[in-house]
C-alpha atoms as a PDB file:
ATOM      1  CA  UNK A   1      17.038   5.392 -21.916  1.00  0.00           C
ATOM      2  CA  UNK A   2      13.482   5.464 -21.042  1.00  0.00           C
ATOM      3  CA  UNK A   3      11.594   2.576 -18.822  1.00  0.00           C
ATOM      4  CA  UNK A   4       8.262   2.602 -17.607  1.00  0.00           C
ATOM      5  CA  UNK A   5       6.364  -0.491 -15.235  1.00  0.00           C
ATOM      6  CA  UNK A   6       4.195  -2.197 -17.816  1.00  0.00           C
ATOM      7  CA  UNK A   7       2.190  -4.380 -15.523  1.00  0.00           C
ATOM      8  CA  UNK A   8       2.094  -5.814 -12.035  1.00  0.00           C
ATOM      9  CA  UNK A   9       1.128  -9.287 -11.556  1.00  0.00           C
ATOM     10  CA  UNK A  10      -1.636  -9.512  -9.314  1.00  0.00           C
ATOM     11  CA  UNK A  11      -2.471 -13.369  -7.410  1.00  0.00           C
ATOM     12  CA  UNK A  12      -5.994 -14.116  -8.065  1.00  0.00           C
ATOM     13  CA  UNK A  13      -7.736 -17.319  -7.038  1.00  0.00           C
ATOM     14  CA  UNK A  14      -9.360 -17.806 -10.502  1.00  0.00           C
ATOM     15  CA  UNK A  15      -8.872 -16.401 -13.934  1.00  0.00           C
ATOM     16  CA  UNK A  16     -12.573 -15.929 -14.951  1.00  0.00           C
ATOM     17  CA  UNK A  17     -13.488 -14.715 -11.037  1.00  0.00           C
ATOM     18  CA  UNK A  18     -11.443 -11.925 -11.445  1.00  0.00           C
ATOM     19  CA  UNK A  19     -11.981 -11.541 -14.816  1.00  0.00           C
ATOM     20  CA  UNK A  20     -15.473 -11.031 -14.298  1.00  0.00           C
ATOM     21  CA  UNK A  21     -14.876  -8.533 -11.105  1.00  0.00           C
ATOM     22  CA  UNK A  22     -12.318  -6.186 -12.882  1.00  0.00           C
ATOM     23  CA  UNK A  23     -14.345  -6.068 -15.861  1.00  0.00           C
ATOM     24  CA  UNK A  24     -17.815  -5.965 -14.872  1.00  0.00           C
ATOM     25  CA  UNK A  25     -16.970  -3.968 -11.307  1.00  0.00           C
ATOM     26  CA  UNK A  26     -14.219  -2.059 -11.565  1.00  0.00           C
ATOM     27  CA  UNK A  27     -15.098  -1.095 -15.519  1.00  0.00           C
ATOM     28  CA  UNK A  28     -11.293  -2.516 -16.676  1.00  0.00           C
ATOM     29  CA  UNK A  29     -10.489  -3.530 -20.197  1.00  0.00           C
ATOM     30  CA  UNK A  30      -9.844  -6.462 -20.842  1.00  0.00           C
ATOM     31  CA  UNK A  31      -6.561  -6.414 -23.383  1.00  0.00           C
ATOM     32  CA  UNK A  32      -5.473  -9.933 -23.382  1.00  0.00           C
ATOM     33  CA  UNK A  33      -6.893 -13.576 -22.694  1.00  0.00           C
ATOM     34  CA  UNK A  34      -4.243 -16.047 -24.030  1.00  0.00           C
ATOM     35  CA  UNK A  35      -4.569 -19.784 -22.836  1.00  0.00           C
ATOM     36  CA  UNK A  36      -0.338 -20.977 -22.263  1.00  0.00           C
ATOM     37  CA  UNK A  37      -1.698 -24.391 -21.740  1.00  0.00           C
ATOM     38  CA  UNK A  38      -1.669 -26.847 -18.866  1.00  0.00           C
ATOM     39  CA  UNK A  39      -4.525 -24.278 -17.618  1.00  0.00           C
ATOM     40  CA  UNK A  40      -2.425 -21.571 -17.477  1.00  0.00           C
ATOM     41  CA  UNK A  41      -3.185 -18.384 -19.103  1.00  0.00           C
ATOM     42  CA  UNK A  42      -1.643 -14.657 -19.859  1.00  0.00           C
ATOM     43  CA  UNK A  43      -4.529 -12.555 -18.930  1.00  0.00           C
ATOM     44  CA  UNK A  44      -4.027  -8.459 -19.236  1.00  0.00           C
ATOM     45  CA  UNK A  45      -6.239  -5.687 -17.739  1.00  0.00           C
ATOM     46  CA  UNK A  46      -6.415  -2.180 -17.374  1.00  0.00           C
ATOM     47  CA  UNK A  47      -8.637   0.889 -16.871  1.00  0.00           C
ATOM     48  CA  UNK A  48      -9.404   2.378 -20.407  1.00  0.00           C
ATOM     49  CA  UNK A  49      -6.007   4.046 -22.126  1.00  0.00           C
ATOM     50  CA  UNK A  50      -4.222   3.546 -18.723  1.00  0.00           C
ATOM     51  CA  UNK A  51      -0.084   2.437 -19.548  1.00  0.00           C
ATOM     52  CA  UNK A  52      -0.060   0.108 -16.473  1.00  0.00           C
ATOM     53  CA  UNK A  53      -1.666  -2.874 -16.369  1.00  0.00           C
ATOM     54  CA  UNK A  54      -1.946  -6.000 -14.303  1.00  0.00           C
ATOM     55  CA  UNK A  55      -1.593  -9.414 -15.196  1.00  0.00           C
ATOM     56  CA  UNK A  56      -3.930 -11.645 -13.477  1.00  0.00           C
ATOM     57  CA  UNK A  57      -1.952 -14.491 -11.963  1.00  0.00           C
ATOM     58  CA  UNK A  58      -4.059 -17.512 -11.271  1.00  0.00           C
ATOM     59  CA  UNK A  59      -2.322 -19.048  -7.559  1.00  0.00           C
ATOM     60  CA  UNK A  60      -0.624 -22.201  -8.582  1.00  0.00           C
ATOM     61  CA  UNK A  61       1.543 -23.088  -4.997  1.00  0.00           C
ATOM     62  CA  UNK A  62       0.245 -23.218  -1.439  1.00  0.00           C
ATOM     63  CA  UNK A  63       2.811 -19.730  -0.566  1.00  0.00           C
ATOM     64  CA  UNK A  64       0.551 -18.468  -3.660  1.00  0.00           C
ATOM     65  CA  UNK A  65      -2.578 -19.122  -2.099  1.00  0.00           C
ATOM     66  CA  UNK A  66      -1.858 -17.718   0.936  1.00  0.00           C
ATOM     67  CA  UNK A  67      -0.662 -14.474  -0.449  1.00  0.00           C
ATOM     68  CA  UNK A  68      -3.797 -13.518  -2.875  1.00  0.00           C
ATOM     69  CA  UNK A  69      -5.524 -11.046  -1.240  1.00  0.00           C
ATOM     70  CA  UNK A  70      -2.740  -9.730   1.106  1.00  0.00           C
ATOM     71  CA  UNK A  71      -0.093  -8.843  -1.704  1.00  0.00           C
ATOM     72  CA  UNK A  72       1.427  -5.665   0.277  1.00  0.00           C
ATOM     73  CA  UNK A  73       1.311  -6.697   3.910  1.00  0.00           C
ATOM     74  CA  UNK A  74      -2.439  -5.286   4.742  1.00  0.00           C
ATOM     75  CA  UNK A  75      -1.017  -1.499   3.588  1.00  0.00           C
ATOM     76  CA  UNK A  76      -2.786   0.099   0.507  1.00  0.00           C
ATOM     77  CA  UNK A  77      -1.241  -1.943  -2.606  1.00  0.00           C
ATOM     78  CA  UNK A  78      -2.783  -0.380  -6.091  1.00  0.00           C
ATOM     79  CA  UNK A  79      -3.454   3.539  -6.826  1.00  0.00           C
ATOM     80  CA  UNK A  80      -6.288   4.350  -9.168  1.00  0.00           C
ATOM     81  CA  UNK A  81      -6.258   7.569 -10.128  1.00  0.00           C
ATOM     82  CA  UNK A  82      -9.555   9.275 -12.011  1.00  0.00           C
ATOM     83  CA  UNK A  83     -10.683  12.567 -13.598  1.00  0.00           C
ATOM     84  CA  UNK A  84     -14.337  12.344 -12.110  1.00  0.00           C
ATOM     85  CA  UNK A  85     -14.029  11.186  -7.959  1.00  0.00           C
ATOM     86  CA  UNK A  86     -17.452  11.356  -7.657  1.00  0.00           C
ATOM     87  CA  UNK A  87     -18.895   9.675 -10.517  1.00  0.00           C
ATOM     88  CA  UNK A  88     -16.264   7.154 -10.600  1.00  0.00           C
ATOM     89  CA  UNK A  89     -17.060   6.569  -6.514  1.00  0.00           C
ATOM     90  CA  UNK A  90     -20.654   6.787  -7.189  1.00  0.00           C
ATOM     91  CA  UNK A  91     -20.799   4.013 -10.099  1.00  0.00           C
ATOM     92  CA  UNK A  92     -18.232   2.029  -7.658  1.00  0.00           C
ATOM     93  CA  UNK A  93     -20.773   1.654  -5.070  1.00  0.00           C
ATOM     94  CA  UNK A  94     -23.290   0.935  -7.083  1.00  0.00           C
ATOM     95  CA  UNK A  95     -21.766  -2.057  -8.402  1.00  0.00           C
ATOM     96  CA  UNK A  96     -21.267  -2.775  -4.883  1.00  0.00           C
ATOM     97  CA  UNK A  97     -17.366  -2.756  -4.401  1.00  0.00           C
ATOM     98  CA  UNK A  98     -16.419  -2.415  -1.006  1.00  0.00           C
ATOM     99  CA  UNK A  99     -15.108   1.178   0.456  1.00  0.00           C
ATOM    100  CA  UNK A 100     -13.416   0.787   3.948  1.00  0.00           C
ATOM    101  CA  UNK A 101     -14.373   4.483   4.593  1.00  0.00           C
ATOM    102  CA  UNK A 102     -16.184   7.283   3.762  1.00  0.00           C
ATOM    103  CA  UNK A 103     -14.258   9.918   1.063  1.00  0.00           C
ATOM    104  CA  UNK A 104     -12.051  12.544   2.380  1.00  0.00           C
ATOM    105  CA  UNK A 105     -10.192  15.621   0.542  1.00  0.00           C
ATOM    106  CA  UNK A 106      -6.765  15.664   1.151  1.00  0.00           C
ATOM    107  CA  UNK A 107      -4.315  18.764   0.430  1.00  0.00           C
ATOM    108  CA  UNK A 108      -3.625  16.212  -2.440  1.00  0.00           C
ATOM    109  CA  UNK A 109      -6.910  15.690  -3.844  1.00  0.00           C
ATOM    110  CA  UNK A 110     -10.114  12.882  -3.035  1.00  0.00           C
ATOM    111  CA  UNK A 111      -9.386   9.732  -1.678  1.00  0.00           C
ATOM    112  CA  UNK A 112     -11.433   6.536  -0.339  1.00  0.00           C
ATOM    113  CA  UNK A 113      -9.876   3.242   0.283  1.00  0.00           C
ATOM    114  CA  UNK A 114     -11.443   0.364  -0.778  1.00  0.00           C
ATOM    115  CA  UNK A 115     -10.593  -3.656  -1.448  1.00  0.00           C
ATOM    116  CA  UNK A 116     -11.156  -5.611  -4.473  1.00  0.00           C
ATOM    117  CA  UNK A 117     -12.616  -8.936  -4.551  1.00  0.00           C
ATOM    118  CA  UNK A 118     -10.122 -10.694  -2.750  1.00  0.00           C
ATOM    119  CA  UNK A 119      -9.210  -8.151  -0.119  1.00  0.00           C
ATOM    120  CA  UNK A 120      -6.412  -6.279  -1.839  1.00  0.00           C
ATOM    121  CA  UNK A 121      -6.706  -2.580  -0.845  1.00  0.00           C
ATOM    122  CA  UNK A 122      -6.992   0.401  -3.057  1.00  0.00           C
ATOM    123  CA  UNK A 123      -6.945   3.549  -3.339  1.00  0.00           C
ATOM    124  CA  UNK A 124      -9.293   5.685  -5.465  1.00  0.00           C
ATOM    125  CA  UNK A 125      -7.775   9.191  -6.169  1.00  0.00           C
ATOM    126  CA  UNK A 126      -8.613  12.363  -7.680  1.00  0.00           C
ATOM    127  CA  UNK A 127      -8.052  15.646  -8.078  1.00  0.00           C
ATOM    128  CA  UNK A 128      -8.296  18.670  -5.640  1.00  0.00           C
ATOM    129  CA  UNK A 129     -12.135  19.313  -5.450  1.00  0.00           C
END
């Protein structure tokens, strides 16, 4: 048997708002965009070639609402991992997503936290330097 997570549904407050952010920001593929009527819609993205994805959940219900942003209880929720830590972090701040600290190498590799549009925190990782 073999399994593997293919996506993690992620609240957002609206489709196109975090469309825009995760594709114009972050540098994220867009793989899917289909409407499932009534407003609803099955939208797919990921970092170029990457196996997981997330699925952009639009909040429908007031418990929704209150979660987007705060998915993993204030802790670091999503791990993006990269080949080039400083040209990755470099083009991040230039499109002006927010870092929470300064970078730091870890036995591990580089790391610098940061949060996505709607407060989510992340972690940017790469290799050893």
């Amino acid at each position: 048997m073999s399994q593997h997570i293919g996506a993690l549904a992620l609240l957002v407050r609206d489709y196109d708002e975090a469309l825009a952010y995760y594709q114009n920001v972050l540098g994220f593929e867009v793989l899917e965009d289909t409407s499932q009527g009534d407003g609803k819609r099955w939208v797919v993205v990921a970092p170029a070639g990457a196996a997981t994805r997330l699925l952009l959940a639009q909040a429908a219900t007031e418990e929704q609402i209150q979660q987007i942003g705060n998915q993993a209880g204030s802790r670091v929720f999503l791990f993006l991992h990269t080949t080039d830590f400083a040209a990755d972090y470099a083009t991040m701040r230039a499109r002006g997503v927010q870092f929470l600290e300064e970078p730091r190498h870890e036995s591990y590799g580089s790391v610098v936290v940061f949060q996505d549009l709607y407060g989510n925190k992340w972690d940017l990782l790469g290799p050893r330097p």
